[in-house]
C-alpha atoms as a PDB file:
ATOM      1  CA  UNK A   1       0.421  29.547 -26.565  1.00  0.00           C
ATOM      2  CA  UNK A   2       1.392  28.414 -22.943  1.00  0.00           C
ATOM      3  CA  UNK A   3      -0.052  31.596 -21.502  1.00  0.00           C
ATOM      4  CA  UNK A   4      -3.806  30.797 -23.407  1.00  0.00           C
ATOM      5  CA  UNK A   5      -3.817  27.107 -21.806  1.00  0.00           C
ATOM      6  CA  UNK A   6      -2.863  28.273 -18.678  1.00  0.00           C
ATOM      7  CA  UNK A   7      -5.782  30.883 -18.773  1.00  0.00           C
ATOM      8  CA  UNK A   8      -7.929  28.177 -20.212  1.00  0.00           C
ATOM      9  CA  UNK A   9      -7.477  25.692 -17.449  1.00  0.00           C
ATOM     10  CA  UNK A  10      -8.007  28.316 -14.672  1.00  0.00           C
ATOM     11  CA  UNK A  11     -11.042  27.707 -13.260  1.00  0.00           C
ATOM     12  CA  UNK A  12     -12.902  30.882 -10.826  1.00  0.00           C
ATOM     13  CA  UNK A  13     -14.732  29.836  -7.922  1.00  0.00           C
ATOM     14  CA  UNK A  14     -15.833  33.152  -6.762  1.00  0.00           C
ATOM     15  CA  UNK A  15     -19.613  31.882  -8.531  1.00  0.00           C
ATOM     16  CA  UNK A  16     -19.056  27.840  -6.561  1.00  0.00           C
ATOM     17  CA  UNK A  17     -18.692  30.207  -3.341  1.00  0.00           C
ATOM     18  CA  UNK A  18     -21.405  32.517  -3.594  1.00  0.00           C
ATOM     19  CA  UNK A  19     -24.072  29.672  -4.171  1.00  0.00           C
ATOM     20  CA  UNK A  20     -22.710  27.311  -1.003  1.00  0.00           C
ATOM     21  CA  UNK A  21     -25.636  29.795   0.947  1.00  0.00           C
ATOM     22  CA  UNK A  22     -28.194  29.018  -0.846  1.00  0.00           C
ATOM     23  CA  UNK A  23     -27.430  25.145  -1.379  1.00  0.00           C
ATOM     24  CA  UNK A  24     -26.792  24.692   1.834  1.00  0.00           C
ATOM     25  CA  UNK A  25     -30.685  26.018   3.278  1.00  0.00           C
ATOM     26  CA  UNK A  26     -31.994  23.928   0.302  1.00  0.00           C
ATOM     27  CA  UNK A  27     -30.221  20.579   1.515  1.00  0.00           C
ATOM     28  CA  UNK A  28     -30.734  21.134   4.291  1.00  0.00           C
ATOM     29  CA  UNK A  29     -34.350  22.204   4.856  1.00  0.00           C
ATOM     30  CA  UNK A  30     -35.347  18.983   1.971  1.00  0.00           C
ATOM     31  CA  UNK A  31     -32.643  17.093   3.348  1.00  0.00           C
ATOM     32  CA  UNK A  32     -33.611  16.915   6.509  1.00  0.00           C
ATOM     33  CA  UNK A  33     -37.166  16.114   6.160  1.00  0.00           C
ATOM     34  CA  UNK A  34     -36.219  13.057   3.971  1.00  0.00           C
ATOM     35  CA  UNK A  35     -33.538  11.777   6.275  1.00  0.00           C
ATOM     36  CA  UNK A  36     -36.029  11.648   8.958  1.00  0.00           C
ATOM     37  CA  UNK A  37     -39.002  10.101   6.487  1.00  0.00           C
ATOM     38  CA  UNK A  38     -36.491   7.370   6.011  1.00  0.00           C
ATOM     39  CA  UNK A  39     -35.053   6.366   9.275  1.00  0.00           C
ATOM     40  CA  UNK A  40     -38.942   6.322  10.686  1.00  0.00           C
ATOM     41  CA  UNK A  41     -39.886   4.198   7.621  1.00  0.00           C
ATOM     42  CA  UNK A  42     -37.193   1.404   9.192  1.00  0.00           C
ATOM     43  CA  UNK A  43     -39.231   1.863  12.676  1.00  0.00           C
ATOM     44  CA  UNK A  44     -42.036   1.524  14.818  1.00  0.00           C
ATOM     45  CA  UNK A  45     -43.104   4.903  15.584  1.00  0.00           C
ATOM     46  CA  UNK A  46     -46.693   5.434  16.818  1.00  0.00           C
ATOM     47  CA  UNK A  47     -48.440   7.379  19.124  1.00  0.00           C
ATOM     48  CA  UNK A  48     -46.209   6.197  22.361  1.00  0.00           C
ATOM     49  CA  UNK A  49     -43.376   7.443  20.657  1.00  0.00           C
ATOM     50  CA  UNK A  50     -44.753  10.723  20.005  1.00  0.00           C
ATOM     51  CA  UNK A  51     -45.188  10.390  23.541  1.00  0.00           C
ATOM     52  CA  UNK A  52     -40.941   9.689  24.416  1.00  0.00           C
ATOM     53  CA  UNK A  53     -40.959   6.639  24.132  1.00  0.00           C
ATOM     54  CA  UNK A  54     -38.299   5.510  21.910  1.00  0.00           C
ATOM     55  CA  UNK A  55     -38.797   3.947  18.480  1.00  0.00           C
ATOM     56  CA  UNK A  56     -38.086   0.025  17.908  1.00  0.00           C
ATOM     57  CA  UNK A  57     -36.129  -0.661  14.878  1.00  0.00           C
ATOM     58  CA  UNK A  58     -37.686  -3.103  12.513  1.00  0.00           C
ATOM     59  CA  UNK A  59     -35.605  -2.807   9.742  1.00  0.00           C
ATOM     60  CA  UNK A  60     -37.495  -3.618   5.984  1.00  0.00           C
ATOM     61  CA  UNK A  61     -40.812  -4.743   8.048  1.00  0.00           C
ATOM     62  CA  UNK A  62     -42.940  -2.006   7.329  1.00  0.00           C
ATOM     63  CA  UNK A  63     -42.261  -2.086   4.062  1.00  0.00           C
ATOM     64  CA  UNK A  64     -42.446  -5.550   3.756  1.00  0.00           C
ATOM     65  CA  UNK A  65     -46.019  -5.137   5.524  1.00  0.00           C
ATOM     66  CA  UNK A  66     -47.026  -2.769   2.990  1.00  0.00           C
ATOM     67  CA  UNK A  67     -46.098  -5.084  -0.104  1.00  0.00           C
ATOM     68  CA  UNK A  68     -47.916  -7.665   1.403  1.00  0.00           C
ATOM     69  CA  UNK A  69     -51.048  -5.696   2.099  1.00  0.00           C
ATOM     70  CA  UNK A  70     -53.636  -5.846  -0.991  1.00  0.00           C
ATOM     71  CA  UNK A  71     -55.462  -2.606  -0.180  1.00  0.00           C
ATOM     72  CA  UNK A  72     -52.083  -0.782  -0.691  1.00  0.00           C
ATOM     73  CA  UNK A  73     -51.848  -2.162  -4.490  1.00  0.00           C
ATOM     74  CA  UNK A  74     -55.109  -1.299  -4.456  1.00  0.00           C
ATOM     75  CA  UNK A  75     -54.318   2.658  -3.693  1.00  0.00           C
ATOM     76  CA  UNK A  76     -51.484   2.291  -6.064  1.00  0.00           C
ATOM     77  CA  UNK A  77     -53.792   1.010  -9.144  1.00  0.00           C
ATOM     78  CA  UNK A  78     -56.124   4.204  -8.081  1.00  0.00           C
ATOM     79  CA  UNK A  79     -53.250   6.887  -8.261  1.00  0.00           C
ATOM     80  CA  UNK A  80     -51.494   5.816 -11.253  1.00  0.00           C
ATOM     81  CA  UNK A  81     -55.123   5.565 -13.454  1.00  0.00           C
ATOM     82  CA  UNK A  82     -56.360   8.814 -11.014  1.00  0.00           C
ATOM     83  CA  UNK A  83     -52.620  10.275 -12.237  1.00  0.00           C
ATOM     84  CA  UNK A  84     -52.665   9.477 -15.710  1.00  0.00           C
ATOM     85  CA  UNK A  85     -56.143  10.146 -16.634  1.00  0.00           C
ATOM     86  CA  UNK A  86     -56.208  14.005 -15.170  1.00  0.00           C
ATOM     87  CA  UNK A  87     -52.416  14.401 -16.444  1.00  0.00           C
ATOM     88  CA  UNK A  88     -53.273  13.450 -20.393  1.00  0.00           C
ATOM     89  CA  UNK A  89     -56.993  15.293 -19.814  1.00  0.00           C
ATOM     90  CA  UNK A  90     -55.262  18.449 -18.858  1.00  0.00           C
ATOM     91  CA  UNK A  91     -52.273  18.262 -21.535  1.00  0.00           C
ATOM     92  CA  UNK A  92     -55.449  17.463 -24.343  1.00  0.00           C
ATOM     93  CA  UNK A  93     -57.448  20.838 -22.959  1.00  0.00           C
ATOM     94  CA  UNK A  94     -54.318  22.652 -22.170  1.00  0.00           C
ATOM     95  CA  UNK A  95     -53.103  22.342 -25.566  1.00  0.00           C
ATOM     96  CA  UNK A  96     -56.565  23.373 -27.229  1.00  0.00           C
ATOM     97  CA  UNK A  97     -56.816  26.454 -24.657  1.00  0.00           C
ATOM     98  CA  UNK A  98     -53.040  27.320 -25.849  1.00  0.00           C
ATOM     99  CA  UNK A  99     -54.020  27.256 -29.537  1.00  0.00           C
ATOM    100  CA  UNK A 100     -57.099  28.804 -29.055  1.00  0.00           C
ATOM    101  CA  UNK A 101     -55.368  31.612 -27.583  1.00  0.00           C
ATOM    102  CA  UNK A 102     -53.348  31.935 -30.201  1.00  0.00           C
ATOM    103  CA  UNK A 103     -56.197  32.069 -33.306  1.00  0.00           C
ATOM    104  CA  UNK A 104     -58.364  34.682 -31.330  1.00  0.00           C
ATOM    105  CA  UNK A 105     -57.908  38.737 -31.327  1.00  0.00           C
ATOM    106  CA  UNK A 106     -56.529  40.354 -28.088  1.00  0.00           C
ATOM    107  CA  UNK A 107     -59.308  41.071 -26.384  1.00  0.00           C
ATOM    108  CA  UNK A 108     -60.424  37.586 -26.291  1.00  0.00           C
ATOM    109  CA  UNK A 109     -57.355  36.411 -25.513  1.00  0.00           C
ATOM    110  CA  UNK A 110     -56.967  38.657 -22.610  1.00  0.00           C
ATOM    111  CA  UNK A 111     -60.237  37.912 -21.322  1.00  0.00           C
ATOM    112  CA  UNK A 112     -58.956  33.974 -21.233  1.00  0.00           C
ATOM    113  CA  UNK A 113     -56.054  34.653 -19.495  1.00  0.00           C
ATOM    114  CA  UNK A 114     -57.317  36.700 -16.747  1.00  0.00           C
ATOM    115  CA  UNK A 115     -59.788  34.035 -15.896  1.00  0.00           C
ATOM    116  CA  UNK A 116     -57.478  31.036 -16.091  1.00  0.00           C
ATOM    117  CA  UNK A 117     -55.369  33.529 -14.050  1.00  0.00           C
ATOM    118  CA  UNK A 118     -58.115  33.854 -11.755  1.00  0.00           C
ATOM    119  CA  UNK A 119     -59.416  30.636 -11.277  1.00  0.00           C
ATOM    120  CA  UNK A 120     -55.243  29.331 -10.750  1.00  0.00           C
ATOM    121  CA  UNK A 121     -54.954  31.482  -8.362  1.00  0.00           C
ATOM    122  CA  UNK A 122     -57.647  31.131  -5.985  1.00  0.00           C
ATOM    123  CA  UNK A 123     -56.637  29.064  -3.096  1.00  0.00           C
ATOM    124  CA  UNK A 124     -57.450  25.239  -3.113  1.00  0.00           C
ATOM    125  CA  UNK A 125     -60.044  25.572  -0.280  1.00  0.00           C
ATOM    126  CA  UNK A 126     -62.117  28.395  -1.227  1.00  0.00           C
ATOM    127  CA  UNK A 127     -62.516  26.724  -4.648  1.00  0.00           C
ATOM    128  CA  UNK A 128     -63.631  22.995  -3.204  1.00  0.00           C
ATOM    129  CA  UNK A 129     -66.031  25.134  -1.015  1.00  0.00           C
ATOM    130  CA  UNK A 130     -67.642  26.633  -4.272  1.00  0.00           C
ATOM    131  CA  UNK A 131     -67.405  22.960  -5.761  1.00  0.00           C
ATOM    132  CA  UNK A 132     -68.539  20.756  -2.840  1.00  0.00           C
ATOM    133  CA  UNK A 133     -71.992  23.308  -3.674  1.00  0.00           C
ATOM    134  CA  UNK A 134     -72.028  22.755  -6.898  1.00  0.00           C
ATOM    135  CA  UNK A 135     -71.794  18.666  -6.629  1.00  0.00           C
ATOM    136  CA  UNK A 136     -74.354  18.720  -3.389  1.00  0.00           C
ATOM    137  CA  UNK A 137     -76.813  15.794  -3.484  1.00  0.00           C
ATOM    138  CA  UNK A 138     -78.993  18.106  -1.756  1.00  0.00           C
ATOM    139  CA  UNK A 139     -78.765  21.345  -3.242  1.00  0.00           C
ATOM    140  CA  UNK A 140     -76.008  21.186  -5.718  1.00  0.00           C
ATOM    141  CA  UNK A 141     -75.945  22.779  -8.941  1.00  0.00           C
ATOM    142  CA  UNK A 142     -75.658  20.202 -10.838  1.00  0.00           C
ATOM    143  CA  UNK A 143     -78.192  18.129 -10.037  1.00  0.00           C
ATOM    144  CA  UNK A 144     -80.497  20.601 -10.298  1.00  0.00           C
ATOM    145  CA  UNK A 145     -79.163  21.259 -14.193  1.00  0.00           C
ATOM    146  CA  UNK A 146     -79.387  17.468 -15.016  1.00  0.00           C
ATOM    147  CA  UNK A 147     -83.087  16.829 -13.544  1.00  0.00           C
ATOM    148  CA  UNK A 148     -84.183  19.962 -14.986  1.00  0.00           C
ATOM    149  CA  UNK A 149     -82.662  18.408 -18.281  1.00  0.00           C
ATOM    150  CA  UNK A 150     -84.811  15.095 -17.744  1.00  0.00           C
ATOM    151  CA  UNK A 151     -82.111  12.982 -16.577  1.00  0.00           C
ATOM    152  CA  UNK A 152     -82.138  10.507 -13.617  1.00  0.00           C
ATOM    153  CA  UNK A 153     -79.916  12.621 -11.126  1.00  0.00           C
ATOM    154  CA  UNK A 154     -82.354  14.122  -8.676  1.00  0.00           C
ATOM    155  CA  UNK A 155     -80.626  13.822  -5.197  1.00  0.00           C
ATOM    156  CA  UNK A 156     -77.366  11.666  -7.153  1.00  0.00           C
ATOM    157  CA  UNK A 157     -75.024  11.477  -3.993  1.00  0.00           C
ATOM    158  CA  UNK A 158     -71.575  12.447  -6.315  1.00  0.00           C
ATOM    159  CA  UNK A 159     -69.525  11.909  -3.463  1.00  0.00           C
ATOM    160  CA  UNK A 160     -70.493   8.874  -2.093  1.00  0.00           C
ATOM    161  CA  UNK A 161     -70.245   6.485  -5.049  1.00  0.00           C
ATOM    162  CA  UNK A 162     -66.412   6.101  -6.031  1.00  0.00           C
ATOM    163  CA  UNK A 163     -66.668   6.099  -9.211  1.00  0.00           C
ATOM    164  CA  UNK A 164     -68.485   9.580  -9.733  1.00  0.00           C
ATOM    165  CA  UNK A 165     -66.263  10.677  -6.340  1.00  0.00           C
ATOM    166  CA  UNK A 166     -63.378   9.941  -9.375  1.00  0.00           C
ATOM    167  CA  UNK A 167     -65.036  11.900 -12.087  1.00  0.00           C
ATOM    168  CA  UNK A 168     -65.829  14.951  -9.586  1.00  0.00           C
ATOM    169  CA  UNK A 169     -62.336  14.766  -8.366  1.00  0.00           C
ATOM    170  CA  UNK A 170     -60.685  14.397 -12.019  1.00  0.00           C
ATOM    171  CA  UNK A 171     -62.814  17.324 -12.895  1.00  0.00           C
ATOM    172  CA  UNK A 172     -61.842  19.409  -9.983  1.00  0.00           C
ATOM    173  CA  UNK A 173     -58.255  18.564 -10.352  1.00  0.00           C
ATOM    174  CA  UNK A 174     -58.247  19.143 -14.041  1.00  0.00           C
ATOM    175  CA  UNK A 175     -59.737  22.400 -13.540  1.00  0.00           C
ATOM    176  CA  UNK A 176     -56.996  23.771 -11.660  1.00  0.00           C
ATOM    177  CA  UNK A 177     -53.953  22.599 -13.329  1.00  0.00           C
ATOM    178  CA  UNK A 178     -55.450  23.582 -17.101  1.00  0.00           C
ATOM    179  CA  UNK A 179     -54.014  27.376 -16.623  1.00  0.00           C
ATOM    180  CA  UNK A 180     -50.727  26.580 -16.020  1.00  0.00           C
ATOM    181  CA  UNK A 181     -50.396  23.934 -18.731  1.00  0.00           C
ATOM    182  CA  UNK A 182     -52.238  26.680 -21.239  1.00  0.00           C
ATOM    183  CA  UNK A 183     -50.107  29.311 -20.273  1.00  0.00           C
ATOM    184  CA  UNK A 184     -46.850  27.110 -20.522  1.00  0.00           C
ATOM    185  CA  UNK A 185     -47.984  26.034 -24.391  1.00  0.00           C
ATOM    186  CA  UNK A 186     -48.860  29.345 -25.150  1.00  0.00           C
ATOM    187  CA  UNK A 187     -45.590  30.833 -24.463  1.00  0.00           C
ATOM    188  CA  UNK A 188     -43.800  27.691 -26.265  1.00  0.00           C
ATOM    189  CA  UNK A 189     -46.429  28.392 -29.064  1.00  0.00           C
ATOM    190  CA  UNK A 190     -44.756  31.892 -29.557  1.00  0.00           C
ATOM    191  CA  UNK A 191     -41.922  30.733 -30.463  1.00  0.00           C
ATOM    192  CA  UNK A 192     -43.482  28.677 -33.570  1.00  0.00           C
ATOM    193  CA  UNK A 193     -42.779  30.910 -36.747  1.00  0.00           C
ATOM    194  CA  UNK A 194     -46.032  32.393 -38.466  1.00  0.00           C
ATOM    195  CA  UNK A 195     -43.783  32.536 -41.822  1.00  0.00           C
ATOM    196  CA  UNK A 196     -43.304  28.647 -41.589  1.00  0.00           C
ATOM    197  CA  UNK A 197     -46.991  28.013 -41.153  1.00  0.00           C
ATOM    198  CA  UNK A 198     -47.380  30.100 -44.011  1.00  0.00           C
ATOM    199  CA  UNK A 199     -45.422  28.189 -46.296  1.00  0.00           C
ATOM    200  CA  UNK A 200     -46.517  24.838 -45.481  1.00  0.00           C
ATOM    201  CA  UNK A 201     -49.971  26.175 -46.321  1.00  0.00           C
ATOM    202  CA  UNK A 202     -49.562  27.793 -49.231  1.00  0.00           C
ATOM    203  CA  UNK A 203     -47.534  24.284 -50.106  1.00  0.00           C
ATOM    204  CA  UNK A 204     -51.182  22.588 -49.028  1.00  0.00           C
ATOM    205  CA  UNK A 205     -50.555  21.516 -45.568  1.00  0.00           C
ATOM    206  CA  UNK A 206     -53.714  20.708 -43.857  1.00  0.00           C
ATOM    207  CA  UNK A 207     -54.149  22.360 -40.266  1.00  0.00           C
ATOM    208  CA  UNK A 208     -53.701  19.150 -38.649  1.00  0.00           C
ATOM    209  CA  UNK A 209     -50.858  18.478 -40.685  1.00  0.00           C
ATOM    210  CA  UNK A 210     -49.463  22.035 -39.672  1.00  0.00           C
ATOM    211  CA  UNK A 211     -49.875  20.916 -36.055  1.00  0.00           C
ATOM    212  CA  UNK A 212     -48.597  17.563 -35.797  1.00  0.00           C
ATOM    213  CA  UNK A 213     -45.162  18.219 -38.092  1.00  0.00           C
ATOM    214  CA  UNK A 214     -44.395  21.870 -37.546  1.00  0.00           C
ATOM    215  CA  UNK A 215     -46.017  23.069 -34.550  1.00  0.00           C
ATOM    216  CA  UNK A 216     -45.503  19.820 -32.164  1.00  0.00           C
ATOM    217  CA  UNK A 217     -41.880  18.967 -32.673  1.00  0.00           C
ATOM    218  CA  UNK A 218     -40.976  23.154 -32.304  1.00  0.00           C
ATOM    219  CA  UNK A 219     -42.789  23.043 -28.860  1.00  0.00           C
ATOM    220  CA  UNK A 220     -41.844  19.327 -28.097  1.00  0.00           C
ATOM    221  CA  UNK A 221     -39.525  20.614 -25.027  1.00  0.00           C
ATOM    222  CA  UNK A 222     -42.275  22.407 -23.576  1.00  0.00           C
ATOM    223  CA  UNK A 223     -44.730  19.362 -23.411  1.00  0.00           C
ATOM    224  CA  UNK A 224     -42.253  17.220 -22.447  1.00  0.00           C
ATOM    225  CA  UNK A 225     -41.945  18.862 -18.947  1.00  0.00           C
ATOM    226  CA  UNK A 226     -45.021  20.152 -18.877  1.00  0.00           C
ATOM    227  CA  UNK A 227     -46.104  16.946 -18.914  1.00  0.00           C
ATOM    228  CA  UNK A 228     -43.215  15.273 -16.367  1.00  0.00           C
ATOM    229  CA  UNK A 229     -44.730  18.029 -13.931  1.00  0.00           C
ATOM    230  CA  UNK A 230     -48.160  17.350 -14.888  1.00  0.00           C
ATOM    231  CA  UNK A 231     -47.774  13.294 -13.513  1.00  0.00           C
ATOM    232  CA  UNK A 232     -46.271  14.459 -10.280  1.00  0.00           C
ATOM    233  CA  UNK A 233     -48.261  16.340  -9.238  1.00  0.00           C
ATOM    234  CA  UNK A 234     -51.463  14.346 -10.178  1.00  0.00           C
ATOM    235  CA  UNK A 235     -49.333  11.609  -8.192  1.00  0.00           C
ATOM    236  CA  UNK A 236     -49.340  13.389  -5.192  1.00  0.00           C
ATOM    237  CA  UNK A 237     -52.781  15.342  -4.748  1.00  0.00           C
ATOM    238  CA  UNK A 238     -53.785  15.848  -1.628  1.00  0.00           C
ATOM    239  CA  UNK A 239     -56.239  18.718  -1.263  1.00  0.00           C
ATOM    240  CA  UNK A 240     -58.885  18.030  -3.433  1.00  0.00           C
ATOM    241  CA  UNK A 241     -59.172  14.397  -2.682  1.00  0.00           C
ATOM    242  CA  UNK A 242     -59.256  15.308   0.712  1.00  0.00           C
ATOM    243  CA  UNK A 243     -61.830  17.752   1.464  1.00  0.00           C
ATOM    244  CA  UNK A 244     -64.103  15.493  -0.597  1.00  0.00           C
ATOM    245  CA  UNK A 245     -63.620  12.954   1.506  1.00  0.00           C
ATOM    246  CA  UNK A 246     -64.375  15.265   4.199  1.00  0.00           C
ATOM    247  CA  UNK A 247     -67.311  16.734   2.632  1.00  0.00           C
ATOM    248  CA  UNK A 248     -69.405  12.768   2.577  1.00  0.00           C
ATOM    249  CA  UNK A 249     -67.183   9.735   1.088  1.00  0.00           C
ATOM    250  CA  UNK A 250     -66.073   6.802   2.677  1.00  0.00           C
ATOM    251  CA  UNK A 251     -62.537   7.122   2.147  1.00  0.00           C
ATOM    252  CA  UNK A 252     -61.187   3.382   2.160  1.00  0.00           C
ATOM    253  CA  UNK A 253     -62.706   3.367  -0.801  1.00  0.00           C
ATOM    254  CA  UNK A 254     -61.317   6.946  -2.363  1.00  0.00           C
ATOM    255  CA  UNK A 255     -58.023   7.184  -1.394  1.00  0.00           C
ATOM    256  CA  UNK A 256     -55.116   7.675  -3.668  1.00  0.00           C
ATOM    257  CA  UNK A 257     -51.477   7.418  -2.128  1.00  0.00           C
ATOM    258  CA  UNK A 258     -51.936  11.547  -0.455  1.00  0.00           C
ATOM    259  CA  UNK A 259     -54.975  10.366   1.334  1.00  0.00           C
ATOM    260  CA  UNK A 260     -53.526   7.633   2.562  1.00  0.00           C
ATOM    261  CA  UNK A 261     -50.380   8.433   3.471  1.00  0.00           C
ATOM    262  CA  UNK A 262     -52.352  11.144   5.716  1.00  0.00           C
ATOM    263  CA  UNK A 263     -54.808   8.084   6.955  1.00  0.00           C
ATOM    264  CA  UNK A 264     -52.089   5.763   8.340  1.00  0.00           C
ATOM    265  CA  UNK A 265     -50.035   8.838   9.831  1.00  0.00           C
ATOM    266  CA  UNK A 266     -52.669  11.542  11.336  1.00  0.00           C
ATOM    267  CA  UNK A 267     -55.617   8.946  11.250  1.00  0.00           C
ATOM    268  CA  UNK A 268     -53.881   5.580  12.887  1.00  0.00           C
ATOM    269  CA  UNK A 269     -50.830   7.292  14.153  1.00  0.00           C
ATOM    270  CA  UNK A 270     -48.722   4.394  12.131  1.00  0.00           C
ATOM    271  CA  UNK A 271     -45.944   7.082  11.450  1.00  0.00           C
ATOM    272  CA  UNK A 272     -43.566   4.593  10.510  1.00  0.00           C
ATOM    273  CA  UNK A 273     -46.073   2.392   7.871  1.00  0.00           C
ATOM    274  CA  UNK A 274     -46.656   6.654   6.615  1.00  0.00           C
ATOM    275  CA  UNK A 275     -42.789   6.819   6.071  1.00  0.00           C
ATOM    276  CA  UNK A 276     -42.748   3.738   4.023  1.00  0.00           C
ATOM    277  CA  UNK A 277     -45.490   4.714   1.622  1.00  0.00           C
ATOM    278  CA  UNK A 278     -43.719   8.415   1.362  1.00  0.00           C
ATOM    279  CA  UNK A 279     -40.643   6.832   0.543  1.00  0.00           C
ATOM    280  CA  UNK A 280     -42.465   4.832  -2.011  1.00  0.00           C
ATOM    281  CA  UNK A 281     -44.430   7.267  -3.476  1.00  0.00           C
ATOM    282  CA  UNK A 282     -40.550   9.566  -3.768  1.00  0.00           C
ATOM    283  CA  UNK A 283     -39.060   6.271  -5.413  1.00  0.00           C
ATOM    284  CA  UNK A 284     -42.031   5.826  -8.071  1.00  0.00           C
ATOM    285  CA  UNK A 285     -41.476  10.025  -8.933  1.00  0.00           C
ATOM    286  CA  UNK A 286     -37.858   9.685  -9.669  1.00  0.00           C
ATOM    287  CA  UNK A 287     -38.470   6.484 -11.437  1.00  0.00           C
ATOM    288  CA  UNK A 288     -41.501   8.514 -13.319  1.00  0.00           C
ATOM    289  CA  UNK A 289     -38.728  11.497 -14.082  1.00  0.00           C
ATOM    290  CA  UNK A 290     -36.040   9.610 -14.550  1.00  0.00           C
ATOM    291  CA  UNK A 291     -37.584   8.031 -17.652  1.00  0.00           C
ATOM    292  CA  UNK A 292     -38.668  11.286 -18.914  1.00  0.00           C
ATOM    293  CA  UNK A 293     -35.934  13.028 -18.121  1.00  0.00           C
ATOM    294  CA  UNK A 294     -33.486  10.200 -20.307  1.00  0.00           C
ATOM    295  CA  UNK A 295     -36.087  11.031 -23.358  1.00  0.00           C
ATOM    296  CA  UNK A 296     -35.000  14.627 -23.016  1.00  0.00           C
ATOM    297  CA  UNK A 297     -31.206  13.755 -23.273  1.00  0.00           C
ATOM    298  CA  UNK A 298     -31.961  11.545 -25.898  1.00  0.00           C
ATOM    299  CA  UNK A 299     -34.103  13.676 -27.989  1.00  0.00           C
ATOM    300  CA  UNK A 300     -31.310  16.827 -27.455  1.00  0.00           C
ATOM    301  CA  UNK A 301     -28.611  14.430 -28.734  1.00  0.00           C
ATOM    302  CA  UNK A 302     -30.443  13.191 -31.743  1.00  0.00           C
END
């Protein structure tokens, strides 16, 4: 008995030593980066500094700036409802694509996959060029279709009002995230049992019944994160919002937290006000992930 407790309680760190390699690059090419985000948050660091001057320390003062400045809350308000509204819009048509997938034959089902494959992998700026067409005041698309159709949108600048700059952007942005939600669902949807289905229809189980008892709490897991990775990312766009700016809005009134963050650092050259909001926007993603991440524990104890 003393020899099994002995080889119980020996513990091999060949497997500790092989990943200090790879651990190490990872801290330190993301550890470095945020080290540096947060030390210029607690300075002023401009353009003179980029210059060699050195920075002067200011301690909480940017971010005590920021708090203090109503146009930031106001590019907070926009991300969240921005981040929320795309994230549950893609999880809704994610989760339709993903079941969809799953009632049609092959062929059809191969035919949507290689074009949500295609259209996920096309890089961000060739698709907003094809988009920023589509939504031209000028010559778009899409004003064409709708004045053709009889309704009042002949020459409807998209771009320049914010509130259909929102509903281009949300589609945009929904667009390309749907795949990778579909795909994820799909694969969870796999792993639902046809036999089970089976039996609660044959016992008289409606198909939304079906769904909403057997198939959601089997795939539960899967939306979960999908869904964690779905907010963070919709946090933090960048690219889209961007190049629509770029392509004819005014963008104090269309930026989310990206946008800005990009405005006050690149634009102004207020690197130190650009820390503070980065640092922000990392606190309000581990808050966001932190609370999903304690439903996970608690739905795997339960």
């Amino acid at each position: 008995m003393s020899v099994v407790a002995v080889r119980k309680r020996k513990i091999v760190f060949t497997p500790y030593f092989l990943l200090i390699p790879a651990v190490a690059i990872l801290a330190l090419a993301m550890g470095y980066p945020l080290v540096w985000q947060l030390v210029t948050s607690t300075e002023k660091f401009g353009l003179a500094q980029q210059f060699g001057q050195p920075p002067v320390f200011v301690g909480l003062g940017n971010y005590i700036a920021l708090a203090s400045d109503p146009y930031m809350w106001t590019v907070i308000g926009r991300s969240l409802l921005f981040c929320f509204a795309a994230a549950a819009l893609t999880m809704v048509i994610g989760v339709l694509v993903a079941l969809l997938m799953r009632a049609v034959n092959r062929v059809v089902r191969v035919i949507l996959q290689i074009s949500m494959l295609l259209a996920w992998a096309m890089p961000v700026v060739a698709a907003m060029t094809v988009w920023n067409w589509l939504f031209d005041w000028r010559r778009g698309v899409v004003n064409w279709v709708l004045s053709a159709l009889g309704l009042p949108f002949q020459n409807h600048n998209w771009l320049q009002d914010p509130l259909s700059f929102y509903l281009v952007a949300l589609i945009i942005v929904v667009w390309m995230s749907v795949p990778f939600v579909a795909f994820s669902i799909f694969a969870g949807l796999t792993q639902v049992s046809g036999e089970v289905l089976e039996a609660a229809q044959m016992d008289g189980a409606t198909p939304r019944q079906r769904f909403f008892h057997i198939i959601v709490p089997i795939i539960r897991p899967v939306l979960s994160i999908v869904l964690l990775l779905q907010v963070i990312w919709d946090l933090r766009v960048f690219t889209q919002i961007r190049l629509l700016q770029d392509a004819g809005s005014i963008a104090s009134e269309t930026n989310l937290l990206g946008t800005y963050i990009y405005q006050l650092g690149t634009g102004s050259g207020d690197f130190g006000t650009a820390s503070a909001v980065s640092i922000f926007v990392l606190l309000l993603t581990i808050a966001i992930s932190a609370f999903y991440v304690r439903s996970l524990l608690k739905e795997d104890e339960s």
